[in-house]
PDB file of N, CA and C in Angstrom:
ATOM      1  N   UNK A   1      15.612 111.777   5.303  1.00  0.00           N
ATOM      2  CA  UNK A   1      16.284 110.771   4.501  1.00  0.00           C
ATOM      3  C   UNK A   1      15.371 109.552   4.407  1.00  0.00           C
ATOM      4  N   UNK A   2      15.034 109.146   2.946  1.00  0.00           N
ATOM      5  CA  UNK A   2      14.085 108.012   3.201  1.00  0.00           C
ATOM      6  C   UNK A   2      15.028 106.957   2.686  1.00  0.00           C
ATOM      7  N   UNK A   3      16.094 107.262   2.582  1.00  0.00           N
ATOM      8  CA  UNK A   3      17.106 105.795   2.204  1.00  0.00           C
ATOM      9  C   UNK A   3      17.864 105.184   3.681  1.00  0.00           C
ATOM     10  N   UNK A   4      17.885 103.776   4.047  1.00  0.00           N
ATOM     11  CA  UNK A   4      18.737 103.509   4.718  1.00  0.00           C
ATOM     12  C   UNK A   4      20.267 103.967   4.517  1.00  0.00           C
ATOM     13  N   UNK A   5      21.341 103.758   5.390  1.00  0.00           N
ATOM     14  CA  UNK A   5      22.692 103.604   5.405  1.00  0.00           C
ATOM     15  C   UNK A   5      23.380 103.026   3.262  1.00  0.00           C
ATOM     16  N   UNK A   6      22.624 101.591   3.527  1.00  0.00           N
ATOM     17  CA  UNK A   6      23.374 100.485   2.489  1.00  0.00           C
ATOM     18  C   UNK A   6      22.484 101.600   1.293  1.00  0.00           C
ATOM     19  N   UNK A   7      21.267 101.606   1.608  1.00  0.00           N
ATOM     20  CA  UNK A   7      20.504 101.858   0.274  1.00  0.00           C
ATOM     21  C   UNK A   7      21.306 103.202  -0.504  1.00  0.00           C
ATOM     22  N   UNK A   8      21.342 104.144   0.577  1.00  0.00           N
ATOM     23  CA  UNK A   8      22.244 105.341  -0.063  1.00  0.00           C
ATOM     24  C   UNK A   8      23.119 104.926  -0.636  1.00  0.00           C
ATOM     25  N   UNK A   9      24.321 104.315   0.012  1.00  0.00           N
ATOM     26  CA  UNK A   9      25.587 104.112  -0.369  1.00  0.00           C
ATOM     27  C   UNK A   9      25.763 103.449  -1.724  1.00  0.00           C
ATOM     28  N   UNK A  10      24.967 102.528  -2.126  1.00  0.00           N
ATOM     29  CA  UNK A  10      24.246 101.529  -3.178  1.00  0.00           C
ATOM     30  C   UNK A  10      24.072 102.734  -4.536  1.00  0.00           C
ATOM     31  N   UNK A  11      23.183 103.703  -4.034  1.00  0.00           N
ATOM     32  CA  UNK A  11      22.975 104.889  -4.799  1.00  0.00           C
ATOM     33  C   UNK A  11      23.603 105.587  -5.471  1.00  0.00           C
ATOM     34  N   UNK A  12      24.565 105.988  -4.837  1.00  0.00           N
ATOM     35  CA  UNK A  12      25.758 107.053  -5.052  1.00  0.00           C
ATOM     36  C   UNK A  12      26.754 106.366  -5.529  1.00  0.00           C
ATOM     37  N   UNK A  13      26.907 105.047  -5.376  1.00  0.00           N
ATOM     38  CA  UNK A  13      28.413 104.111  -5.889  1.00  0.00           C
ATOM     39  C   UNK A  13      27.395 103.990  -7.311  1.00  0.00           C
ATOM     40  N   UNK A  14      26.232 103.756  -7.337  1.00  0.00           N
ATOM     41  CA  UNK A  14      25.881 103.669  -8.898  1.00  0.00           C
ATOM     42  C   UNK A  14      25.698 104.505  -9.896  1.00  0.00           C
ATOM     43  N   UNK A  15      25.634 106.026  -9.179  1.00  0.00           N
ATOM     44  CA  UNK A  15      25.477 107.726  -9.609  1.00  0.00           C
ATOM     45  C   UNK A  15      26.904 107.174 -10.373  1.00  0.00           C
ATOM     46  N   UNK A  16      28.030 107.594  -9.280  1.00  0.00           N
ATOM     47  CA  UNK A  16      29.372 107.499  -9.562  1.00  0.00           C
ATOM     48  C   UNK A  16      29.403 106.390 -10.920  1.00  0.00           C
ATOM     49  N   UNK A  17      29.011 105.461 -11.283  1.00  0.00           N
ATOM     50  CA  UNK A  17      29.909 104.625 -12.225  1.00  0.00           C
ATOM     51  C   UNK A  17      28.998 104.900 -13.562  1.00  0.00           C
ATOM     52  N   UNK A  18      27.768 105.255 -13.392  1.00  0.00           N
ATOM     53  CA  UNK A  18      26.968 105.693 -14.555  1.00  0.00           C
ATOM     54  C   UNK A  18      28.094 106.896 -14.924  1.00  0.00           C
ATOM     55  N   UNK A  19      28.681 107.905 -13.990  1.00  0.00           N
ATOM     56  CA  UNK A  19      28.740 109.247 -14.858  1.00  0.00           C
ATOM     57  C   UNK A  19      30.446 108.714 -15.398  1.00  0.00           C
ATOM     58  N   UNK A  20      31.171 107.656 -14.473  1.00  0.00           N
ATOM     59  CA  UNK A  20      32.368 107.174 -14.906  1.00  0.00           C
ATOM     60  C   UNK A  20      32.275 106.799 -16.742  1.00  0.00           C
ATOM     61  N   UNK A  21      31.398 105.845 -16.650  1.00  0.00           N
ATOM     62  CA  UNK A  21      31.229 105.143 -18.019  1.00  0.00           C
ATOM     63  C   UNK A  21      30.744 105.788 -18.734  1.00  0.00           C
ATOM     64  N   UNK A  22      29.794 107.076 -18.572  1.00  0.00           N
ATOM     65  CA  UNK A  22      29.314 107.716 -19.323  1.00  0.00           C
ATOM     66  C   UNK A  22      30.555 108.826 -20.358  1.00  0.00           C
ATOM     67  N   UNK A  23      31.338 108.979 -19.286  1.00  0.00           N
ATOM     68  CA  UNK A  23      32.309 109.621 -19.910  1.00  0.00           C
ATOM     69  C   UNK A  23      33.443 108.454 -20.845  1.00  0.00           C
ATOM     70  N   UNK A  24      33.343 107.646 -20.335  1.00  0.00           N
ATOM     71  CA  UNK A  24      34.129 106.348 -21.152  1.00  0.00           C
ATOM     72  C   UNK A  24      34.415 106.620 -22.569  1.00  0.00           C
ATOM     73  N   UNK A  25      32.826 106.401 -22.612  1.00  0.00           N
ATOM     74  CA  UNK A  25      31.758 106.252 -24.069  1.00  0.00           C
ATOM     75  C   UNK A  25      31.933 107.417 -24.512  1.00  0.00           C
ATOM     76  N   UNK A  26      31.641 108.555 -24.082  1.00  0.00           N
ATOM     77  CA  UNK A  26      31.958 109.906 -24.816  1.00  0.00           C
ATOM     78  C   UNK A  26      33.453 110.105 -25.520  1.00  0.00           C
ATOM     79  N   UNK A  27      34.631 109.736 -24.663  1.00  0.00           N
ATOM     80  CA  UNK A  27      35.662 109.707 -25.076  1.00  0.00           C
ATOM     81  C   UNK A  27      35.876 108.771 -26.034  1.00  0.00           C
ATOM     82  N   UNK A  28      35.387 107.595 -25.879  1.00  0.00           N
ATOM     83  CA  UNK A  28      35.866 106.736 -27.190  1.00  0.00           C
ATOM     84  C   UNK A  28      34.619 107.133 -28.208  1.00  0.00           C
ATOM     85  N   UNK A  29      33.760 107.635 -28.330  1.00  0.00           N
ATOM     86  CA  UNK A  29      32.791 107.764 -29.601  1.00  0.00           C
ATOM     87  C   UNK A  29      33.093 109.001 -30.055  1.00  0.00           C
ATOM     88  N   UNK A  30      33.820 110.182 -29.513  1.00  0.00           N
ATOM     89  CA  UNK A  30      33.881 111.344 -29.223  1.00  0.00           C
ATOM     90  C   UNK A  30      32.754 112.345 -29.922  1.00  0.00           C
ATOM     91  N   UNK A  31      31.887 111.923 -28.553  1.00  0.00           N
ATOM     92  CA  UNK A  31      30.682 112.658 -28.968  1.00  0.00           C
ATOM     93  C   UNK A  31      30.348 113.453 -27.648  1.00  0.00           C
ATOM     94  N   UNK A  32      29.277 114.703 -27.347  1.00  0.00           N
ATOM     95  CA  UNK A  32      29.456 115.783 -26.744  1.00  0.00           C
ATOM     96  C   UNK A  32      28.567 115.324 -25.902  1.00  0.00           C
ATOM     97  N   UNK A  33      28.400 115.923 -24.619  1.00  0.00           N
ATOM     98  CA  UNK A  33      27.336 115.492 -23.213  1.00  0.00           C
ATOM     99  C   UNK A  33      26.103 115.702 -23.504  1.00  0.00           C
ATOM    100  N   UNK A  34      25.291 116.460 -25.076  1.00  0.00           N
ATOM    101  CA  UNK A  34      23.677 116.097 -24.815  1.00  0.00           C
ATOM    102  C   UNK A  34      23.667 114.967 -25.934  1.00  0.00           C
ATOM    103  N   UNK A  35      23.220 113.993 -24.801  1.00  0.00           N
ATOM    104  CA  UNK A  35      22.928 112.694 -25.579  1.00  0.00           C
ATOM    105  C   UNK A  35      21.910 112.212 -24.769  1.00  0.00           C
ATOM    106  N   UNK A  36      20.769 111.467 -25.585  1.00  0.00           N
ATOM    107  CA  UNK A  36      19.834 110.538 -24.356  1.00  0.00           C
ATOM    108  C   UNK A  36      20.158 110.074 -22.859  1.00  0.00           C
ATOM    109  N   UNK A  37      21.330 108.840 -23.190  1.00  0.00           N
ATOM    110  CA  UNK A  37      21.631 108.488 -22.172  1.00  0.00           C
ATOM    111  C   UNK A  37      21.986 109.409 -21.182  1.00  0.00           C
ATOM    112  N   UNK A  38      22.590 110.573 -21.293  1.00  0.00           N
ATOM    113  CA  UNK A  38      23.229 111.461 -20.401  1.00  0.00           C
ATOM    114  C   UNK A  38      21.917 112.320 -19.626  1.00  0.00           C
ATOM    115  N   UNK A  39      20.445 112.330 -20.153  1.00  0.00           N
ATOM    116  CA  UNK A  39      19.431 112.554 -19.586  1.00  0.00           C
ATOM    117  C   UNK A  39      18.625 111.652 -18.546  1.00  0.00           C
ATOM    118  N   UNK A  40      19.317 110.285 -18.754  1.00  0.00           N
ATOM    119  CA  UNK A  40      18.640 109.431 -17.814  1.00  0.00           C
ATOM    120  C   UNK A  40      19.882 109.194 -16.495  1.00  0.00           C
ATOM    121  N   UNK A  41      21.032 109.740 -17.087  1.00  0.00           N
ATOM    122  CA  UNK A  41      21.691 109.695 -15.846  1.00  0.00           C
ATOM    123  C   UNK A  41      21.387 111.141 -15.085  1.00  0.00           C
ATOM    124  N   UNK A  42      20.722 111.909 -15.643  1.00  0.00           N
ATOM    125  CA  UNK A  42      20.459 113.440 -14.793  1.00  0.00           C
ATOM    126  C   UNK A  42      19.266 112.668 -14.200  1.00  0.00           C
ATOM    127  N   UNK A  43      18.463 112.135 -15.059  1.00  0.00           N
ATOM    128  CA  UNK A  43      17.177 111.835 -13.759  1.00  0.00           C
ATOM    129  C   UNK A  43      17.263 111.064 -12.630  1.00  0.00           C
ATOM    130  N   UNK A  44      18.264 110.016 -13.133  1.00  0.00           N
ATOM    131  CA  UNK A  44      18.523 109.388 -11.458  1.00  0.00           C
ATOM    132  C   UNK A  44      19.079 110.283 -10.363  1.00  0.00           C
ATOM    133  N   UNK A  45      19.713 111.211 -10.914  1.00  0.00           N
ATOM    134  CA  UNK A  45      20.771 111.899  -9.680  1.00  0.00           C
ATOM    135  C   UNK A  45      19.378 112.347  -9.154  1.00  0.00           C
ATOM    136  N   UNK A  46      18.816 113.440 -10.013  1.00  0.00           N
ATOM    137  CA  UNK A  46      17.026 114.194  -9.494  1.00  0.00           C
ATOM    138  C   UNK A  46      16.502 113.377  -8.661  1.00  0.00           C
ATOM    139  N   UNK A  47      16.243 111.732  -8.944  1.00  0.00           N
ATOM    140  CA  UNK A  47      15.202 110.957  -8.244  1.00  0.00           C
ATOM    141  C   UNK A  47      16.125 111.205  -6.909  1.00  0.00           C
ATOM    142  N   UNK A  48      17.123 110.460  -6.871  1.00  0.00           N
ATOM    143  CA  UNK A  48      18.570 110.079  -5.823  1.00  0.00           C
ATOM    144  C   UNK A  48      18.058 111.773  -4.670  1.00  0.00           C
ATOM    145  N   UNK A  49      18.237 112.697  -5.436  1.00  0.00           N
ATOM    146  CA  UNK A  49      18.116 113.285  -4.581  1.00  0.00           C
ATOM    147  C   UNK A  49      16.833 114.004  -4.045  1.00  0.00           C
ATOM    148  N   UNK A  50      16.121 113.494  -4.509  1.00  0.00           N
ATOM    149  CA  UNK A  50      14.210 113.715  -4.323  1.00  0.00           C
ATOM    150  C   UNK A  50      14.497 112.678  -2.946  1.00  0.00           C
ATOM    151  N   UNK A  51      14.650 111.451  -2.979  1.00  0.00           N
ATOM    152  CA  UNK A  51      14.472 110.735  -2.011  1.00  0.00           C
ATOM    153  C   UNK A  51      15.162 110.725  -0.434  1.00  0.00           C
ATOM    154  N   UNK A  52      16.279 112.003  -0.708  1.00  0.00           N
ATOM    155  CA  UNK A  52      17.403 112.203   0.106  1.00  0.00           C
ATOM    156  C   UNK A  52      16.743 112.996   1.121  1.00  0.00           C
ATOM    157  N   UNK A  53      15.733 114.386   0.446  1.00  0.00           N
ATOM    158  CA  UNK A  53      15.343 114.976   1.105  1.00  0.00           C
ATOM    159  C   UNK A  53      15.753 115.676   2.155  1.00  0.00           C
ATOM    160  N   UNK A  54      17.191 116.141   1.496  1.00  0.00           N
ATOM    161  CA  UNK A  54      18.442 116.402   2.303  1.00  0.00           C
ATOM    162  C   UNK A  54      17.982 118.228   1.896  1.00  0.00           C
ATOM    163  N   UNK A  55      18.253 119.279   3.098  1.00  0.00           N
ATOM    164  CA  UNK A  55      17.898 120.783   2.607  1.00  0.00           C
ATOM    165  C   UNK A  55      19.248 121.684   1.966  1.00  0.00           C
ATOM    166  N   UNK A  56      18.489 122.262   1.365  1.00  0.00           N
ATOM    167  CA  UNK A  56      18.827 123.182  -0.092  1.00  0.00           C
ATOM    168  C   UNK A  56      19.403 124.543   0.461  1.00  0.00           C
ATOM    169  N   UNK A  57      20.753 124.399   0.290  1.00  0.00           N
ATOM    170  CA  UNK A  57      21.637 126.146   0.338  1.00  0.00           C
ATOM    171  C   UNK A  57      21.186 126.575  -0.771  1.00  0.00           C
ATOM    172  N   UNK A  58      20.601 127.255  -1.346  1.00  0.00           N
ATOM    173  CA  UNK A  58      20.099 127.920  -2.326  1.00  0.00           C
ATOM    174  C   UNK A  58      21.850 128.643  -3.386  1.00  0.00           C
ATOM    175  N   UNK A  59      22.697 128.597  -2.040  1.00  0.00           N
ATOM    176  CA  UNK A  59      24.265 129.175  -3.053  1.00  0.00           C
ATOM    177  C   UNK A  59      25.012 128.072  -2.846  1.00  0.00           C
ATOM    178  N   UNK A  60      24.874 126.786  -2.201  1.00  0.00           N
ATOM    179  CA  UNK A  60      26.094 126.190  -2.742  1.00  0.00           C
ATOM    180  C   UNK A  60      24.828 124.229  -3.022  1.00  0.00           C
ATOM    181  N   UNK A  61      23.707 124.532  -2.529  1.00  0.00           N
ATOM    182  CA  UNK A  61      23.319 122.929  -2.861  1.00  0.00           C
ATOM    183  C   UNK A  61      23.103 122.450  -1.901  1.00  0.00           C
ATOM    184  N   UNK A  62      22.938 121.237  -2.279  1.00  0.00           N
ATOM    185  CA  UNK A  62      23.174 120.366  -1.418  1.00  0.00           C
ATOM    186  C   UNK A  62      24.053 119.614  -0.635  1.00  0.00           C
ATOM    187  N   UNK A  63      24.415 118.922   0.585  1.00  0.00           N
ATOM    188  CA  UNK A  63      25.806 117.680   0.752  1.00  0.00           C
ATOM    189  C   UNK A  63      25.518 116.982  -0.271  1.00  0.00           C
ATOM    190  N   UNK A  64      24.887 116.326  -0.787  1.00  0.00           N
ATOM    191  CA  UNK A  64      24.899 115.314  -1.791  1.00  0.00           C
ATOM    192  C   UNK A  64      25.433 116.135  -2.807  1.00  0.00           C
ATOM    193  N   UNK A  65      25.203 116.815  -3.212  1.00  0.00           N
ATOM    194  CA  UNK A  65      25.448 117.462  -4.393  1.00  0.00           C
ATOM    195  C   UNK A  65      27.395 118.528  -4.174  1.00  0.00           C
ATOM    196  N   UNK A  66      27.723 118.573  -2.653  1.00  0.00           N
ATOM    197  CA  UNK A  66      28.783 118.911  -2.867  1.00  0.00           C
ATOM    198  C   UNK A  66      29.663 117.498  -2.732  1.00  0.00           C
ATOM    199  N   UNK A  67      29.210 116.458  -2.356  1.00  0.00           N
ATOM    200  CA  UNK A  67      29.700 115.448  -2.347  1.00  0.00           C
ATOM    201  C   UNK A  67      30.006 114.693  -3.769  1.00  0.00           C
ATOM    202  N   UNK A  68      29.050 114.998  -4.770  1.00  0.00           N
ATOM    203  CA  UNK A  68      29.367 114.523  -5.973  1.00  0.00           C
ATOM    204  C   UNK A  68      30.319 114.940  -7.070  1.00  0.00           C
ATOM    205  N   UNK A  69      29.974 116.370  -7.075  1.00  0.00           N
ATOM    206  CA  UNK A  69      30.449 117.252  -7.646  1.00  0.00           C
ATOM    207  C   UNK A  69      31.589 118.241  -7.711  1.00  0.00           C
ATOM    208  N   UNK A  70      31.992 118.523  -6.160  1.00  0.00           N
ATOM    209  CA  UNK A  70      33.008 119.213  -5.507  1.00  0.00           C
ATOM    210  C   UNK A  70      33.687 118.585  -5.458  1.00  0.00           C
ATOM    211  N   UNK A  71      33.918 117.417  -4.476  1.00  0.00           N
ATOM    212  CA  UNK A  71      34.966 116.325  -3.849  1.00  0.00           C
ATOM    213  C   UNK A  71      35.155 115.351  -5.034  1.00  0.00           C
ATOM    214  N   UNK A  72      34.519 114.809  -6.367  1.00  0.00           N
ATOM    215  CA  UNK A  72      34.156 114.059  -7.301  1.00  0.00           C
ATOM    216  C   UNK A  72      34.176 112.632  -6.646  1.00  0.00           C
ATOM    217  N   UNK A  73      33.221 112.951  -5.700  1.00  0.00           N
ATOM    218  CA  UNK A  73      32.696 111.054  -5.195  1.00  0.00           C
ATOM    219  C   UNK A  73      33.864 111.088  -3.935  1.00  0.00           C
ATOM    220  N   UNK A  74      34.239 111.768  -3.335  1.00  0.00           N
ATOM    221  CA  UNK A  74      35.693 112.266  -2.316  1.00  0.00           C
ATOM    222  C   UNK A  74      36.933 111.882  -2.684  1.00  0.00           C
ATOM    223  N   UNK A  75      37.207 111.624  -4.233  1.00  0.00           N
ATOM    224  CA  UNK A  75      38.495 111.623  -5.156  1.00  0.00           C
ATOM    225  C   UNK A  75      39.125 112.667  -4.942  1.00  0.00           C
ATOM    226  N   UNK A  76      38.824 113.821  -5.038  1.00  0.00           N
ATOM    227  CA  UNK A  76      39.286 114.836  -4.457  1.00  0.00           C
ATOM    228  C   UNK A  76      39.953 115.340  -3.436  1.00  0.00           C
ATOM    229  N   UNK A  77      40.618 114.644  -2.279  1.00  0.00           N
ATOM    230  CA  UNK A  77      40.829 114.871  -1.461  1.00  0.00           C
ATOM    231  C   UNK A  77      41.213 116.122  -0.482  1.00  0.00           C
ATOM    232  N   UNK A  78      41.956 116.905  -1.385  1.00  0.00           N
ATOM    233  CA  UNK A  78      41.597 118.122  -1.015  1.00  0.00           C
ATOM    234  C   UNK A  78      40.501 119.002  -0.517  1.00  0.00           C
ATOM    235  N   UNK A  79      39.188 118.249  -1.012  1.00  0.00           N
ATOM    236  CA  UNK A  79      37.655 119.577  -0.650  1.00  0.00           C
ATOM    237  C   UNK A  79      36.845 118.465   0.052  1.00  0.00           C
ATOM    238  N   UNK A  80      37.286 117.206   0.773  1.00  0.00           N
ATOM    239  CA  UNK A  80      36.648 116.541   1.622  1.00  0.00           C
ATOM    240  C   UNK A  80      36.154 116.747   3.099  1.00  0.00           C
ATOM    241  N   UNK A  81      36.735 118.098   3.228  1.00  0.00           N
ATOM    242  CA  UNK A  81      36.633 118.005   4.747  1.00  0.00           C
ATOM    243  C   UNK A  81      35.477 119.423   5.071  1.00  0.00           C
ATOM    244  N   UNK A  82      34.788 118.803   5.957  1.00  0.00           N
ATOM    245  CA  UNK A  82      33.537 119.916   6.454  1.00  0.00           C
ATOM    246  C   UNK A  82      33.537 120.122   7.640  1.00  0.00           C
ATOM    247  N   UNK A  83      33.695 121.123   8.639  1.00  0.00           N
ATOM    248  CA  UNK A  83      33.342 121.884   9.946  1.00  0.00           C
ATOM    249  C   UNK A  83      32.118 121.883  10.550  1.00  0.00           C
ATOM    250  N   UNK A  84      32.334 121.223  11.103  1.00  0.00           N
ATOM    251  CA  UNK A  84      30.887 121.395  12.054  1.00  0.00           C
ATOM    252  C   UNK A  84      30.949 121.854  13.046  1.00  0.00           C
ATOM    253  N   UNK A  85      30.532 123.459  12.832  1.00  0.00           N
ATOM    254  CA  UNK A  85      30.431 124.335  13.798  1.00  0.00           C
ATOM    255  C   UNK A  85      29.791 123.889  15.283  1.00  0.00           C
ATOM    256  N   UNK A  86      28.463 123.234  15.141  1.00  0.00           N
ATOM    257  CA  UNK A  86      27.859 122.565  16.572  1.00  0.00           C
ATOM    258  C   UNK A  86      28.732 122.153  17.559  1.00  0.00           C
ATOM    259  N   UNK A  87      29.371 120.882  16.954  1.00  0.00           N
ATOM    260  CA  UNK A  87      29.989 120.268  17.417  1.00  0.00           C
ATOM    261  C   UNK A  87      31.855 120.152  17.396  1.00  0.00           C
ATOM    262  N   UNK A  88      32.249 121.547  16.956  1.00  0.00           N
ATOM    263  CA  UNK A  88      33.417 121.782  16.498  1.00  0.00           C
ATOM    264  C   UNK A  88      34.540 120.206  15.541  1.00  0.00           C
ATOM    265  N   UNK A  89      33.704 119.278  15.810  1.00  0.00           N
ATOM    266  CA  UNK A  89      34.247 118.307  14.299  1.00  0.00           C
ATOM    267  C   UNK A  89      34.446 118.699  12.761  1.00  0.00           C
ATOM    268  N   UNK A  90      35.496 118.503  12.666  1.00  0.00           N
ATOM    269  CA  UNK A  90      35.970 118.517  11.222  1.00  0.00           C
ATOM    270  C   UNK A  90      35.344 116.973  10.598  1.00  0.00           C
ATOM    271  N   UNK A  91      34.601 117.019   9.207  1.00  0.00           N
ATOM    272  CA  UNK A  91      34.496 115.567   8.847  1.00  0.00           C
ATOM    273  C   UNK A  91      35.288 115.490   7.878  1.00  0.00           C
ATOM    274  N   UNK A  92      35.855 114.306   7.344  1.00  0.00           N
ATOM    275  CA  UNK A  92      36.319 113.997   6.409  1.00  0.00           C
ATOM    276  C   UNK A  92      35.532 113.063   5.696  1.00  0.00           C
ATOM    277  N   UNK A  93      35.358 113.552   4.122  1.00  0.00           N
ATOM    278  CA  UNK A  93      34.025 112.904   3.747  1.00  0.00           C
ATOM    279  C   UNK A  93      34.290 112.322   2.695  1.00  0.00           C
ATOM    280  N   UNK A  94      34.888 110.686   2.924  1.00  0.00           N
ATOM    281  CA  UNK A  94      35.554 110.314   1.223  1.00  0.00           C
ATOM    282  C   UNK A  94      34.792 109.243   0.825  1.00  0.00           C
ATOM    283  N   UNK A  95      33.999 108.889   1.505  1.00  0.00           N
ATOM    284  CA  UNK A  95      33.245 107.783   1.084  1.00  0.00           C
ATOM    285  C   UNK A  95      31.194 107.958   1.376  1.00  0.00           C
ATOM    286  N   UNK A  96      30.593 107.431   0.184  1.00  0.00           N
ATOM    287  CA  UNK A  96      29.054 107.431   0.639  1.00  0.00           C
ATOM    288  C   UNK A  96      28.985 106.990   2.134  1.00  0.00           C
ATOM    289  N   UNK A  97      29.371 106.320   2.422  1.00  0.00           N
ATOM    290  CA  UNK A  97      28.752 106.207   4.177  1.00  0.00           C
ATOM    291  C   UNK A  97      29.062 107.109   5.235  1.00  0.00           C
ATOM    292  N   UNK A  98      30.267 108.008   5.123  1.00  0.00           N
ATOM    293  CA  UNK A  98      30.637 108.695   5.998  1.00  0.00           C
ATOM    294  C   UNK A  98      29.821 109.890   5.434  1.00  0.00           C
ATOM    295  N   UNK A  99      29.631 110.292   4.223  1.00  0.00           N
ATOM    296  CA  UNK A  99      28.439 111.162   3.874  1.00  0.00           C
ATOM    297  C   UNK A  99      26.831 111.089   4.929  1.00  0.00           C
ATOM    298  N   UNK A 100      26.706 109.752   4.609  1.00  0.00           N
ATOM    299  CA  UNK A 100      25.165 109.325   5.401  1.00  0.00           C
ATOM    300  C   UNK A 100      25.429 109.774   6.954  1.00  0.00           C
ATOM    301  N   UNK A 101      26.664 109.442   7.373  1.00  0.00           N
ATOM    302  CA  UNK A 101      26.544 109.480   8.800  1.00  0.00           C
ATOM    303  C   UNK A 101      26.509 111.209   9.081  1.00  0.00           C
ATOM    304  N   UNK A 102      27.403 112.155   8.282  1.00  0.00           N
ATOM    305  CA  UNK A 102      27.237 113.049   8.425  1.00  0.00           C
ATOM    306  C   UNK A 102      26.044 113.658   8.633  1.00  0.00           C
ATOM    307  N   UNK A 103      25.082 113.549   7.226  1.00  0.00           N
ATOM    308  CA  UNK A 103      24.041 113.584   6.844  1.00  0.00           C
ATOM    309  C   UNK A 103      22.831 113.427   8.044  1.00  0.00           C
ATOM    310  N   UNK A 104      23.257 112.278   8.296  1.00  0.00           N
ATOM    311  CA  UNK A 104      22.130 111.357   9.477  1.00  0.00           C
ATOM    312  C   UNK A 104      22.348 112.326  10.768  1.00  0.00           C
ATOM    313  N   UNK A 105      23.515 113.025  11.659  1.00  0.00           N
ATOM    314  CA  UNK A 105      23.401 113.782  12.426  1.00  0.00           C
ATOM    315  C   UNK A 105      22.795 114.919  12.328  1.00  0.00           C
ATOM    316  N   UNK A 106      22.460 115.488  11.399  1.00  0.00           N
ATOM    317  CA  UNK A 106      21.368 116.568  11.464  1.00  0.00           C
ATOM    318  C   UNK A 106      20.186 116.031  11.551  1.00  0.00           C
ATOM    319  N   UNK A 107      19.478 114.646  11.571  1.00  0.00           N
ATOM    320  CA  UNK A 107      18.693 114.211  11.712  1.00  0.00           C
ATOM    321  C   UNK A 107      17.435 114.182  12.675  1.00  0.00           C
ATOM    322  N   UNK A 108      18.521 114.143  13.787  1.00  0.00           N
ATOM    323  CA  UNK A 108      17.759 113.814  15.064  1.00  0.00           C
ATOM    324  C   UNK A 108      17.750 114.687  15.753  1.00  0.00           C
TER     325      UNK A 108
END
């Protein structure tokens, strides 16, 4: 992980409101998801997660990526929660920081 705690969290609250507003705009222009802008919000997520350097299930992704996508930012509440076999903890993962901390224990 080459992001601090804040820097991640900073990240992902700004992932989240790009793809919020992005859909805003689609709904009120009613126009379809390949649009420019909708390519520069794919490259941040790419950079976001280039820098995460978080490892790749090849069948389900990444945490970041089930965190965004699965849980929708942990709106979802239902698909928030992860097992950690090691340590028999259940996490509950509704917010970017409790992501990082998750995240951050495979770390060390």
């Amino acid at each position: 992980m080459k992001l601090d705690k804040r820097q991640f969290c900073i990240a992902v609250n700004t992932y989240r409101d790009m793809l919020d507003e992005e859909q805003m705009i689609q709904d009120a222009l009613d126009i379809g998801p390949e649009w420019k802008p909708g390519e520069w919000i794919t490259n941040f997520y790419e950079f976001l997660s280039d820098v995460c350097d978080l490892e790749v299930d090849h069948n389900f992704g990444t945490d970041l990526d089930w965190f965004c996508f699965e849980t929708d930012f942990g709106r979802r509440k239902d698909y928030c929660k992860i097992f950690d076999p090691e340590t028999s903890r259940t996490w509950t993962v509704e917010t970017p920081d409790i992501l990082y901390d998750y995240i951050i224990r495979d770390d060390f």
